[in-house]
C-alpha atoms as a PDB file:
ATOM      1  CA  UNK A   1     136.076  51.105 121.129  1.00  0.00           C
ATOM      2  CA  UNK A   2     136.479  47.835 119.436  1.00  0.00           C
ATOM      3  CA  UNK A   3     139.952  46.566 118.821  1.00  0.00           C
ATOM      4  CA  UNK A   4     141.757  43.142 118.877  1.00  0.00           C
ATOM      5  CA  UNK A   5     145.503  42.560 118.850  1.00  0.00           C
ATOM      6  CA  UNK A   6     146.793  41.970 115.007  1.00  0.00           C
ATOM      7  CA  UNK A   7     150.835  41.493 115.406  1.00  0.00           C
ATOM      8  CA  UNK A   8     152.014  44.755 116.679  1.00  0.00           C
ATOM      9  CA  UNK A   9     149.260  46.961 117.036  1.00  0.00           C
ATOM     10  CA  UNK A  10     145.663  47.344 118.382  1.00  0.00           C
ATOM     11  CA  UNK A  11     143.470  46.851 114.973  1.00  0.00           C
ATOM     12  CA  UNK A  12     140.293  48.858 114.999  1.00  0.00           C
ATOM     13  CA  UNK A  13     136.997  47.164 113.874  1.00  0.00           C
ATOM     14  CA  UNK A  14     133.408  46.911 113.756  1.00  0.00           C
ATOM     15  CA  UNK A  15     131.590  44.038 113.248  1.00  0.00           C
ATOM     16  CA  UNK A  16     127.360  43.948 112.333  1.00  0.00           C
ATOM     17  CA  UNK A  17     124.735  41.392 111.866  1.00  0.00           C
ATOM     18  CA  UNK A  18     125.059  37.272 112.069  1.00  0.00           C
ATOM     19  CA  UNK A  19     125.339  35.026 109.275  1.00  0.00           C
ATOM     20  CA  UNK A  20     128.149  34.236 107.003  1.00  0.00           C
ATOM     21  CA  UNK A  21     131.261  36.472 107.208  1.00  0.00           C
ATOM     22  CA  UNK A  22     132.310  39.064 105.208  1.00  0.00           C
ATOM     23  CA  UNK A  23     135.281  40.990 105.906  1.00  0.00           C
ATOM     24  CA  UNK A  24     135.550  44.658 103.985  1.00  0.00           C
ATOM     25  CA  UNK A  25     139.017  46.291 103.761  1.00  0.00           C
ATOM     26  CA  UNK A  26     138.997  49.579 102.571  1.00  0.00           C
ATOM     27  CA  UNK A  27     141.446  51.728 100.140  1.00  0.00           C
ATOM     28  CA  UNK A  28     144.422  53.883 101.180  1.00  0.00           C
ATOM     29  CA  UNK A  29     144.363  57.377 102.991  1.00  0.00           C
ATOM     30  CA  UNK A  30     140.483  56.156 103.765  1.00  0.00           C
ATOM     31  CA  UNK A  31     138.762  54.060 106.662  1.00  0.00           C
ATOM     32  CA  UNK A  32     136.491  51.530 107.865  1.00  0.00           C
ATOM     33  CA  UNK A  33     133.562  54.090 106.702  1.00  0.00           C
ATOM     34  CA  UNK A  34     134.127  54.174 103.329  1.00  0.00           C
ATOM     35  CA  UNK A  35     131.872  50.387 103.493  1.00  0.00           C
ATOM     36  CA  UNK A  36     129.472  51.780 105.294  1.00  0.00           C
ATOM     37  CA  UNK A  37     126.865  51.676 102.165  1.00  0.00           C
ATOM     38  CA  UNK A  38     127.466  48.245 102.082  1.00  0.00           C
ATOM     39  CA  UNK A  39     127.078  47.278 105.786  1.00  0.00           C
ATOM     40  CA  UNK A  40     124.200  48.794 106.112  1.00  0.00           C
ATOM     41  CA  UNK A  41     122.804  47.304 103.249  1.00  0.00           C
ATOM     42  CA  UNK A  42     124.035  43.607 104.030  1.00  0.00           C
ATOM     43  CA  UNK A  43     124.631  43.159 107.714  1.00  0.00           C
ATOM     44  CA  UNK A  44     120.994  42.081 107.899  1.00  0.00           C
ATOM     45  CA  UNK A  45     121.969  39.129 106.230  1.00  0.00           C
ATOM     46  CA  UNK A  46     125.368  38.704 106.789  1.00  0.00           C
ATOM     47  CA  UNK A  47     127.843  38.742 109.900  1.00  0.00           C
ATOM     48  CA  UNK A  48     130.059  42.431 108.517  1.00  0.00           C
ATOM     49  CA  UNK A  49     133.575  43.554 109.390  1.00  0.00           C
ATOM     50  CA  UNK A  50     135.065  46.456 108.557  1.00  0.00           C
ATOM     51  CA  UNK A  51     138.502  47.627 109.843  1.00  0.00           C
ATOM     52  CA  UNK A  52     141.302  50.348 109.540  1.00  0.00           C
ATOM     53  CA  UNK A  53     144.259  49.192 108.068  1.00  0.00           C
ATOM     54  CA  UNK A  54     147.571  49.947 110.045  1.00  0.00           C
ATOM     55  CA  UNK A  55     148.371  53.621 109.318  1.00  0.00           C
ATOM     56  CA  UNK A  56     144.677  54.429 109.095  1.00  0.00           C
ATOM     57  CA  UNK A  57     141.788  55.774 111.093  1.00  0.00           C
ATOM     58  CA  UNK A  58     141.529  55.013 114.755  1.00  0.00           C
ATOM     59  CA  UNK A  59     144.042  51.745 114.376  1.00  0.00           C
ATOM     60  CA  UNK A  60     146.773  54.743 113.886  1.00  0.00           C
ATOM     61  CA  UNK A  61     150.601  54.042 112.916  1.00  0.00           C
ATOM     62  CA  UNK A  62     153.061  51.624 114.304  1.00  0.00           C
ATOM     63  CA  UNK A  63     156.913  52.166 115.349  1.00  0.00           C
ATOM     64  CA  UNK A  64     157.805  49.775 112.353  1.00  0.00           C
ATOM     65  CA  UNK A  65     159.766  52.037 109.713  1.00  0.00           C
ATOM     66  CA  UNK A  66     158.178  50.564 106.630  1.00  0.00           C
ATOM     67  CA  UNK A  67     155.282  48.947 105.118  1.00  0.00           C
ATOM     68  CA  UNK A  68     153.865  46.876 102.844  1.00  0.00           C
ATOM     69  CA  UNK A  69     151.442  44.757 100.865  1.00  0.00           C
ATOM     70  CA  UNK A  70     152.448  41.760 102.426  1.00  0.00           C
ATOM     71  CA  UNK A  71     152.748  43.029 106.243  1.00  0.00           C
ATOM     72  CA  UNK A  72     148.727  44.519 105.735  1.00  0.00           C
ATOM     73  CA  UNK A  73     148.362  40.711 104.417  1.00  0.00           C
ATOM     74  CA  UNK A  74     149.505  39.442 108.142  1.00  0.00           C
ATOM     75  CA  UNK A  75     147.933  42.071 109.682  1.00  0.00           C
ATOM     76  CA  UNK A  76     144.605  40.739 108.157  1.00  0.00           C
ATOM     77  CA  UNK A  77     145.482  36.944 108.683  1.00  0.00           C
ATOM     78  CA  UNK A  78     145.941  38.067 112.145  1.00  0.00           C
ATOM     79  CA  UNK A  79     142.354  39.480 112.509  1.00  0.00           C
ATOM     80  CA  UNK A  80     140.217  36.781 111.019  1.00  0.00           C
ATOM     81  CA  UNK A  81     142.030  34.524 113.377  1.00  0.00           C
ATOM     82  CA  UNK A  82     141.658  36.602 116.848  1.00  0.00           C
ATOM     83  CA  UNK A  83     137.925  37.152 115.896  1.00  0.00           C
ATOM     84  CA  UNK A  84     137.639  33.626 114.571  1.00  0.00           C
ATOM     85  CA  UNK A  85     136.097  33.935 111.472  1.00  0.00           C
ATOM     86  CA  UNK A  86     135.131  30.762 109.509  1.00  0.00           C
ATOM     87  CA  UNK A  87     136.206  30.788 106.703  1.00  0.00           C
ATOM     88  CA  UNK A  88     134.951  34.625 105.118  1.00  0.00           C
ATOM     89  CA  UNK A  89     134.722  36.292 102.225  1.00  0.00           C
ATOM     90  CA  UNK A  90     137.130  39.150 101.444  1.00  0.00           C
ATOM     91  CA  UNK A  91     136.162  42.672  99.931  1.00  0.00           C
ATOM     92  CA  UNK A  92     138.645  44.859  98.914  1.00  0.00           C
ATOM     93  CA  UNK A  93     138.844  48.095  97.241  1.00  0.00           C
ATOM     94  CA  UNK A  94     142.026  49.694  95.401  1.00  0.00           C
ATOM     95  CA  UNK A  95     144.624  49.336  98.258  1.00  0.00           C
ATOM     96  CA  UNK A  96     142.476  47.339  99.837  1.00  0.00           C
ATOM     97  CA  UNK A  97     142.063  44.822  96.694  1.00  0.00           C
ATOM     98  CA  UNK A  98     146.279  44.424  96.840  1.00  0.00           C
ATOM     99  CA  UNK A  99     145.567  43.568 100.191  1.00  0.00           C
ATOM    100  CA  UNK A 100     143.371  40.779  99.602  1.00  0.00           C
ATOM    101  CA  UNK A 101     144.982  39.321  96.485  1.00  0.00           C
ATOM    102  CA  UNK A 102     148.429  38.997  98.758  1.00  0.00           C
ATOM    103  CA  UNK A 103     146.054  37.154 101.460  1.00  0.00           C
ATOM    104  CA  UNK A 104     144.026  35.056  98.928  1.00  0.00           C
ATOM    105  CA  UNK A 105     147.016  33.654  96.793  1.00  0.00           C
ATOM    106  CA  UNK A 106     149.020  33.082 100.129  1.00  0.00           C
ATOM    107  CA  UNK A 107     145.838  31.415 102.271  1.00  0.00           C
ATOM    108  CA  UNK A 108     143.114  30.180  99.587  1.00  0.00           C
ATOM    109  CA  UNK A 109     141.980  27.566 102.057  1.00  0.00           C
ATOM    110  CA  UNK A 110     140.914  29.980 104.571  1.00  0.00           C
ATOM    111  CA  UNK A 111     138.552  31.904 102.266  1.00  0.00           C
ATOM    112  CA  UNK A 112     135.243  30.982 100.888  1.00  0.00           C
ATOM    113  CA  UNK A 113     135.129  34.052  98.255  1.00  0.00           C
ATOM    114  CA  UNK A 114     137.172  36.883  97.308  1.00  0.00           C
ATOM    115  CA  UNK A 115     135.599  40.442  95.607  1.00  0.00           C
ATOM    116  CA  UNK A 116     138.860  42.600  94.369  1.00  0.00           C
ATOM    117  CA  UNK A 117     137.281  45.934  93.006  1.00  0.00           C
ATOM    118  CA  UNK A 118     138.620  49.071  91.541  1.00  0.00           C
ATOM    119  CA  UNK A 119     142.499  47.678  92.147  1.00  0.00           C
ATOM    120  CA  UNK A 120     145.726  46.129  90.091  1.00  0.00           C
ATOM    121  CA  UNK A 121     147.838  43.380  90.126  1.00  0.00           C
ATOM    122  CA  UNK A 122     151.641  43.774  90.768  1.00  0.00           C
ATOM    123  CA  UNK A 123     152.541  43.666  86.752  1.00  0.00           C
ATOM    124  CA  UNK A 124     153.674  46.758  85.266  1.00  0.00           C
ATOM    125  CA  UNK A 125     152.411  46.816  81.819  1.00  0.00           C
ATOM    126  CA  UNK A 126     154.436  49.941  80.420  1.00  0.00           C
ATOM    127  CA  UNK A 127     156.582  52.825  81.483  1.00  0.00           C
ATOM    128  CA  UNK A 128     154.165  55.103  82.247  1.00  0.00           C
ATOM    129  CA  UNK A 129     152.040  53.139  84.853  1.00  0.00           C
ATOM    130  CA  UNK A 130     154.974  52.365  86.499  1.00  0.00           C
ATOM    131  CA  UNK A 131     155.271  56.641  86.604  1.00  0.00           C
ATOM    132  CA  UNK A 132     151.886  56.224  87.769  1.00  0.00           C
ATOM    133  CA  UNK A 133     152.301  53.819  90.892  1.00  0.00           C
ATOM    134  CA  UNK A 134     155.762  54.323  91.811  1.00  0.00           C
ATOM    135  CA  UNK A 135     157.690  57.432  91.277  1.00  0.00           C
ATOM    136  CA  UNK A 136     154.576  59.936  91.083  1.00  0.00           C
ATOM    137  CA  UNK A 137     153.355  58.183  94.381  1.00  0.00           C
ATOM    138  CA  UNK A 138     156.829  58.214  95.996  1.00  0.00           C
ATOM    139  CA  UNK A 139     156.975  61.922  94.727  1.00  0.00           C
ATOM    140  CA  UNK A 140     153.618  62.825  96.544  1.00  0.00           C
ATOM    141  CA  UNK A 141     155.279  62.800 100.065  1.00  0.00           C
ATOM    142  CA  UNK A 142     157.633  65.924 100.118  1.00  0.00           C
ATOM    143  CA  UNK A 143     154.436  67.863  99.197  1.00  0.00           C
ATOM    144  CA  UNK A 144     152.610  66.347 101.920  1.00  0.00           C
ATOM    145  CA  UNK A 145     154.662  67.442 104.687  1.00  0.00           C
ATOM    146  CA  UNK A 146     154.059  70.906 103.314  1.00  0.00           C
ATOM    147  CA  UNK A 147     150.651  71.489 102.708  1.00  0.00           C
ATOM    148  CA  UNK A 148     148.913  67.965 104.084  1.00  0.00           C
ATOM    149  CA  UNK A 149     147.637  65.001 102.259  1.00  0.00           C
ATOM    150  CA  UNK A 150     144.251  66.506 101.443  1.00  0.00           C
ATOM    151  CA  UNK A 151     145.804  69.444  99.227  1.00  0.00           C
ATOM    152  CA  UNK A 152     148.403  66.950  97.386  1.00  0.00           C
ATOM    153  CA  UNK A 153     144.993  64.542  96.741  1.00  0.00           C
ATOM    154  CA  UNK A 154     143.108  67.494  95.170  1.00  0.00           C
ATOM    155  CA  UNK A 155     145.884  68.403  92.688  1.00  0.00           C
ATOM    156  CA  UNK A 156     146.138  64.254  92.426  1.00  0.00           C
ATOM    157  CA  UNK A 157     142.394  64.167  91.151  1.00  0.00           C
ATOM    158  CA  UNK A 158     142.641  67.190  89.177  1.00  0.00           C
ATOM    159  CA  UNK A 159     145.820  65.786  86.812  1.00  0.00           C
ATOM    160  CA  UNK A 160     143.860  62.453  86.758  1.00  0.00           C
ATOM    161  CA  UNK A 161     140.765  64.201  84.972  1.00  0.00           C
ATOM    162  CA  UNK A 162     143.323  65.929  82.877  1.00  0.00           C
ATOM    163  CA  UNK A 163     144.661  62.765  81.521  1.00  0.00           C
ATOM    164  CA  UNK A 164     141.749  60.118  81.888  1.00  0.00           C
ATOM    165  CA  UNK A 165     139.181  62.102  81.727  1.00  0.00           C
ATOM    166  CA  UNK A 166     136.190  63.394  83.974  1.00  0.00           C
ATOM    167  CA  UNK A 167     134.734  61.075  85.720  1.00  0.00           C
ATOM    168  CA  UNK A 168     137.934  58.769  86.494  1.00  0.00           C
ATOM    169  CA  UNK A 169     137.754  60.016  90.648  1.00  0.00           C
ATOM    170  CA  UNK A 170     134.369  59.599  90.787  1.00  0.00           C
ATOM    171  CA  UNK A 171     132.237  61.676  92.779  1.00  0.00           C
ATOM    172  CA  UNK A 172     135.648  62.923  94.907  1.00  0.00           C
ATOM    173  CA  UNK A 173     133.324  65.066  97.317  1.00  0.00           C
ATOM    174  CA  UNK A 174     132.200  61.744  99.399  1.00  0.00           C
ATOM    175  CA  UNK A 175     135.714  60.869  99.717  1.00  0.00           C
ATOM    176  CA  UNK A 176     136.626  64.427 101.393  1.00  0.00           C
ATOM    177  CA  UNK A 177     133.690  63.869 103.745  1.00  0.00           C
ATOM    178  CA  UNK A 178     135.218  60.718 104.624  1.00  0.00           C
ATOM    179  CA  UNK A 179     138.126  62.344 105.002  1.00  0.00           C
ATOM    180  CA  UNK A 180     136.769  65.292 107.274  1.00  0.00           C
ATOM    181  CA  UNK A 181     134.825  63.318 109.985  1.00  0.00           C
ATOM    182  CA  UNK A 182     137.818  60.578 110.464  1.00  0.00           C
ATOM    183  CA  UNK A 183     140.510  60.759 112.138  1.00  0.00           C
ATOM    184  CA  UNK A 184     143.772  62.547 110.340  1.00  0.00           C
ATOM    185  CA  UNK A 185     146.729  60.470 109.229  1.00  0.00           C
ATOM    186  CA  UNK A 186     150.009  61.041 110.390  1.00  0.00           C
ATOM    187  CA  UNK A 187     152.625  62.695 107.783  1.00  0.00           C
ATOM    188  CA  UNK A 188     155.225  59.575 108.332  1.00  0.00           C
ATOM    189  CA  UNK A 189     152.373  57.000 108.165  1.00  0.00           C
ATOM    190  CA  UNK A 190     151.591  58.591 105.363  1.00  0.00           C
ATOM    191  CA  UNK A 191     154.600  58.363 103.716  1.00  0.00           C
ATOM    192  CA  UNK A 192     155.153  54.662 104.662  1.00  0.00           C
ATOM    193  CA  UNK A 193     151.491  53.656 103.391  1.00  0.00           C
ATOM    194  CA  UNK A 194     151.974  55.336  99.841  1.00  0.00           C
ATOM    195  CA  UNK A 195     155.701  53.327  99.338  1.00  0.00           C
ATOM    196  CA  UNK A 196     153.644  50.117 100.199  1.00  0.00           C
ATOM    197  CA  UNK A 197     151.615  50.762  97.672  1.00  0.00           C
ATOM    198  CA  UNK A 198     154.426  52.280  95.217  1.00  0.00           C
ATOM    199  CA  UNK A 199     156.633  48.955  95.545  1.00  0.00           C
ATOM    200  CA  UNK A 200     153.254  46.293  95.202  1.00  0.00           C
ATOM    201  CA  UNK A 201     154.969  45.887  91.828  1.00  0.00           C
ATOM    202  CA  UNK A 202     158.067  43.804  93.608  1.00  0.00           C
ATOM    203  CA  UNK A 203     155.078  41.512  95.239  1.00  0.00           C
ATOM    204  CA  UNK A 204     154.926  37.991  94.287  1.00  0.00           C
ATOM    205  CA  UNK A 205     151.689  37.265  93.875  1.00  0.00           C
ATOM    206  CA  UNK A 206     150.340  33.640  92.226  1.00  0.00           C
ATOM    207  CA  UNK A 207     146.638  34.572  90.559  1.00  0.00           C
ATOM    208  CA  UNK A 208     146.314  31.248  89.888  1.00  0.00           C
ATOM    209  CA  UNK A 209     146.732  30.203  93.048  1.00  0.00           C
ATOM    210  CA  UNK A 210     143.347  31.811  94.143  1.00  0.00           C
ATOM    211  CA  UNK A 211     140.843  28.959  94.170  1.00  0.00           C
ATOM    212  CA  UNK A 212     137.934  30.822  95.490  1.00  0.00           C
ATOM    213  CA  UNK A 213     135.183  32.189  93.407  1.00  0.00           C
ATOM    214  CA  UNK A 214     136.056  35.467  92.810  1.00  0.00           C
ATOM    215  CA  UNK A 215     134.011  38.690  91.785  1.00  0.00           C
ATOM    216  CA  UNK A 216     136.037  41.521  89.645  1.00  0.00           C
ATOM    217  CA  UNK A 217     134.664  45.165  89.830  1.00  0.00           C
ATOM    218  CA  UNK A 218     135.611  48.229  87.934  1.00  0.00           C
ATOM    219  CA  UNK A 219     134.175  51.495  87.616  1.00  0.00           C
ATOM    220  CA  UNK A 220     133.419  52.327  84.118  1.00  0.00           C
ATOM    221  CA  UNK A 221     135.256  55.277  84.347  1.00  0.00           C
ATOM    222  CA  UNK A 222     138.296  53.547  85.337  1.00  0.00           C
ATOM    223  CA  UNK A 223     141.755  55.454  85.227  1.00  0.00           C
ATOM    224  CA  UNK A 224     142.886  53.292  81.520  1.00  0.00           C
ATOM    225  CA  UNK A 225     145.412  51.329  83.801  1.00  0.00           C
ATOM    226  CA  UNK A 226     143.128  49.625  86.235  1.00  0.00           C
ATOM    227  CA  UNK A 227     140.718  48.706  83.451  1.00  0.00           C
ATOM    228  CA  UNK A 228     143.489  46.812  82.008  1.00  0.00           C
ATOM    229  CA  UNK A 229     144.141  45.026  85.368  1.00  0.00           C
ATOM    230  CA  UNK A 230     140.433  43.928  85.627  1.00  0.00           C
ATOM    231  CA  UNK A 231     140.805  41.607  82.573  1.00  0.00           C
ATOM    232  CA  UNK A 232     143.839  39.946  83.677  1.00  0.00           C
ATOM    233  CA  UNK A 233     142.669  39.150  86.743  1.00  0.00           C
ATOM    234  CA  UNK A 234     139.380  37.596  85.034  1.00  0.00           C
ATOM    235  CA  UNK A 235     142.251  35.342  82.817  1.00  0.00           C
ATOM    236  CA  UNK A 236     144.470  34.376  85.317  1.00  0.00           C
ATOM    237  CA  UNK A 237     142.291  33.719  88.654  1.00  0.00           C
ATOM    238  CA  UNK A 238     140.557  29.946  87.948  1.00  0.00           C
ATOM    239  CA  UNK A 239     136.946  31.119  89.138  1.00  0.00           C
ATOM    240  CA  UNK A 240     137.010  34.905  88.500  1.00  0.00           C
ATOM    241  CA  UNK A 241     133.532  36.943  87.180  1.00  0.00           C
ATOM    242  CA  UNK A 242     134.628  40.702  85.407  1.00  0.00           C
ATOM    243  CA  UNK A 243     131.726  43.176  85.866  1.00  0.00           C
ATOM    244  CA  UNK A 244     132.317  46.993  85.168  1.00  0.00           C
ATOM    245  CA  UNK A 245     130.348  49.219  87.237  1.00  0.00           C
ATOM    246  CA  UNK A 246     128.568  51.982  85.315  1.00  0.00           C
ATOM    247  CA  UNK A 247     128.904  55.168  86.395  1.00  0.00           C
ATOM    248  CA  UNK A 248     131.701  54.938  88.929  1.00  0.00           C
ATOM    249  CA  UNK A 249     135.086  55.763  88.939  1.00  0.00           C
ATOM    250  CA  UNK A 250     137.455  54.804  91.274  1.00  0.00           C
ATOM    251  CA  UNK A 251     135.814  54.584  94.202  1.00  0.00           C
ATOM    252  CA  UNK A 252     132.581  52.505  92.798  1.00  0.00           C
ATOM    253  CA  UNK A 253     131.021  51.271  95.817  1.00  0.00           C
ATOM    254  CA  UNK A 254     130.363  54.780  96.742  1.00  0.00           C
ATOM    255  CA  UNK A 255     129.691  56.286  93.300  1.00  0.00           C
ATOM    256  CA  UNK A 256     127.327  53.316  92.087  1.00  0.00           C
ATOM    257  CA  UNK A 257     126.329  52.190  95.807  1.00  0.00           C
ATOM    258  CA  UNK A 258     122.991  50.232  94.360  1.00  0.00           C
ATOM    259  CA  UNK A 259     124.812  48.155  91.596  1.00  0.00           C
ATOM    260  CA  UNK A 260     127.771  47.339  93.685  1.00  0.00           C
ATOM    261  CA  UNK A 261     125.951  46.198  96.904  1.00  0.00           C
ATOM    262  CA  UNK A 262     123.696  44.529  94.584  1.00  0.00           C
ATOM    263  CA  UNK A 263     126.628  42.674  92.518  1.00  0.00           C
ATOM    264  CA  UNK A 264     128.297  41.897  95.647  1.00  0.00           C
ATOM    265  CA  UNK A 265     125.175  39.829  96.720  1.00  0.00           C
ATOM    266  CA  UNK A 266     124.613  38.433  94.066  1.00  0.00           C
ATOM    267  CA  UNK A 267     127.798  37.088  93.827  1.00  0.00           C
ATOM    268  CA  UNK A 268     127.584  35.987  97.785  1.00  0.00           C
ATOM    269  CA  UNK A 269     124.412  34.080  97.456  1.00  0.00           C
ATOM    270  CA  UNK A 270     125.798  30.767  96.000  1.00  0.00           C
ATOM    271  CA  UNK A 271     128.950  30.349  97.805  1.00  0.00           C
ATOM    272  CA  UNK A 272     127.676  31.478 101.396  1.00  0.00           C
ATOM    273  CA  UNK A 273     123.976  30.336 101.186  1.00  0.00           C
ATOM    274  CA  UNK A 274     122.464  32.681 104.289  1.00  0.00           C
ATOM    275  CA  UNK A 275     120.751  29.066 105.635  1.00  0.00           C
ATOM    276  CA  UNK A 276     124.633  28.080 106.855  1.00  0.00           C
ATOM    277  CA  UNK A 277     124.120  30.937 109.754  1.00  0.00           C
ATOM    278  CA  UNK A 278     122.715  28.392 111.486  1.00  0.00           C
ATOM    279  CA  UNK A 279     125.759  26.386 111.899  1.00  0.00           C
ATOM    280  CA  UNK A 280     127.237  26.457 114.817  1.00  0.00           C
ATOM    281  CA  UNK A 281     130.799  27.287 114.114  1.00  0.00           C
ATOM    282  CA  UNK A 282     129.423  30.318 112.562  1.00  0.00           C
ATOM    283  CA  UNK A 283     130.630  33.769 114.106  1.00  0.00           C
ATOM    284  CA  UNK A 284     128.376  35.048 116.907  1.00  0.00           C
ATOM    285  CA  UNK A 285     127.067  38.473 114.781  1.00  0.00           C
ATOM    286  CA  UNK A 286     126.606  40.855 117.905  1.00  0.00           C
ATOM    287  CA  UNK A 287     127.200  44.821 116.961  1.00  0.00           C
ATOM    288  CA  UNK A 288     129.658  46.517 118.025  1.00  0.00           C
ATOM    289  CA  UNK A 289     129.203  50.106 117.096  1.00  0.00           C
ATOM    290  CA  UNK A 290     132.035  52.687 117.067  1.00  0.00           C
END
């Protein structure tokens, strides 16, 4: 099993394919899997990592008593450097896109590109998104420890149809397969992801501090408060692209695999031309499989 030293903890990965890197980080209460339409698709052209965040999958919890944003951040800076990446480009989704902002802004020179999809910024534009991110995700954990994560999500998703509309979680059944063939999450790991994610509003973040080209996803059927976020990223970051993603909710590179994968190339092929594999402080692409 794959894993390299990040800080604290033993950091599970997998990395396919040889070329230029890309580095996939996936969204909360998920793993490494949830990119696996996208490796497969592009780790014949490019060098792929995908990796469970600390709390998740088969990198598992840590003794540390809270999380957040910026400690994920470290734990990422900490990966590209034991596996030596050169320079890669970043792919985050929801959680994952936090993740990636708080890395970009902090270390622009050590990226060549930067894709943030389905995600936010830490600005709270009203009262009720900040009901949305912070107390109704705070309030999620109590139910948790009673009835597990996967019953809480379900009532989650079904209010979020209520109020957004259908369509807004996507096509939720991949998710719970996801879910079903990974390994579980601990309650308390739990707990500390989803206040990591309920305080990202406290996170100083400098948008235009991100150099890199950047690509902006959204799923077209959006909860109303990410589709907000998209468009202030596209304003603020220097060299940001906005693309919604039709048909997809809030997990669009599983809902619209084709159009993401293919947006996601499309916005690779400039700023990592696939000829600069053959330099030779490249990565060395071998696979390592689960």
């Amino acid at each position: 099993m794959p894993t390299v030293r990040t800080n604290d903890i033993e950091t599970y990965y997998e990395r396919r394919g040889t070329g230029p890197s890309i580095v996939f980080v996936h969204g909360d209460i998920l793993d490494h899997t949830q990119w696996a339409p996208q490796v497969d698709a592009l780790s014949a052209e490019y060098a792929t990592v995908a990796y469970d965040v600390r709390g998740h999958g088969r990198t598992g919890g840590s003794g540390k008593g809270s999380y957040s944003i910026d400690l994920f951040a470290d734990d990422l800076d900490a990966l590209v450097t034991a596996l030596d990446l050169d320079r890669p480009v970043l792919c985050g989704l929801s959680t994952g896109g936090c993740i990636t902002q708080a890395y970009a802004a902090t270390y622009p020179d050590r990226l060549a590109g930067l894709v943030l999809a389905d995600t936010f910024t830490p600005e709270l534009f009203d009262r009720f998104e900040w009901l949305q991110r912070s107390a109704l995700l705070k309030a999620a954990t109590p139910p948790v420890r009673l009835v597990g994560y996967e019953r809480v999500e379900k009532v989650k998703v079904w209010f979020q149809e209520r109020i957004s509309g259908k369509g807004v979680s996507g096509d939720y059944e991949k998710i719970e397969r996801l879910r079903a063939t990974g390994p579980k999450m601990d309650t308390d790991e739990f707990a500390k992801v989803i206040r990591a994610v309920a305080t990202f509003h406290r996170a100083e973040i400098d948008l235009p501090a991100i150099s890199v080209p950047v690509l902006v996803l959204y799923g077209e059927h959006e909860p109303p408060f990410i589709r907000r976020h998209a468009p202030k990223m596209g304003a603020e970051i220097p060299n940001a692209t906005v693309r919604e993603v039709p048909d997809a909710g809030h997990a669009s590179n599983l809902d619209n695999p084709k159009f993401f994968t293919a947006a996601v190339r499309e916005f690779l092929a400039p700023i990592v031309p696939l000829d600069a594999a053959d330099n030779a402080d490249r990565n060395e692409g071998t696979e390592e499989s689960r």
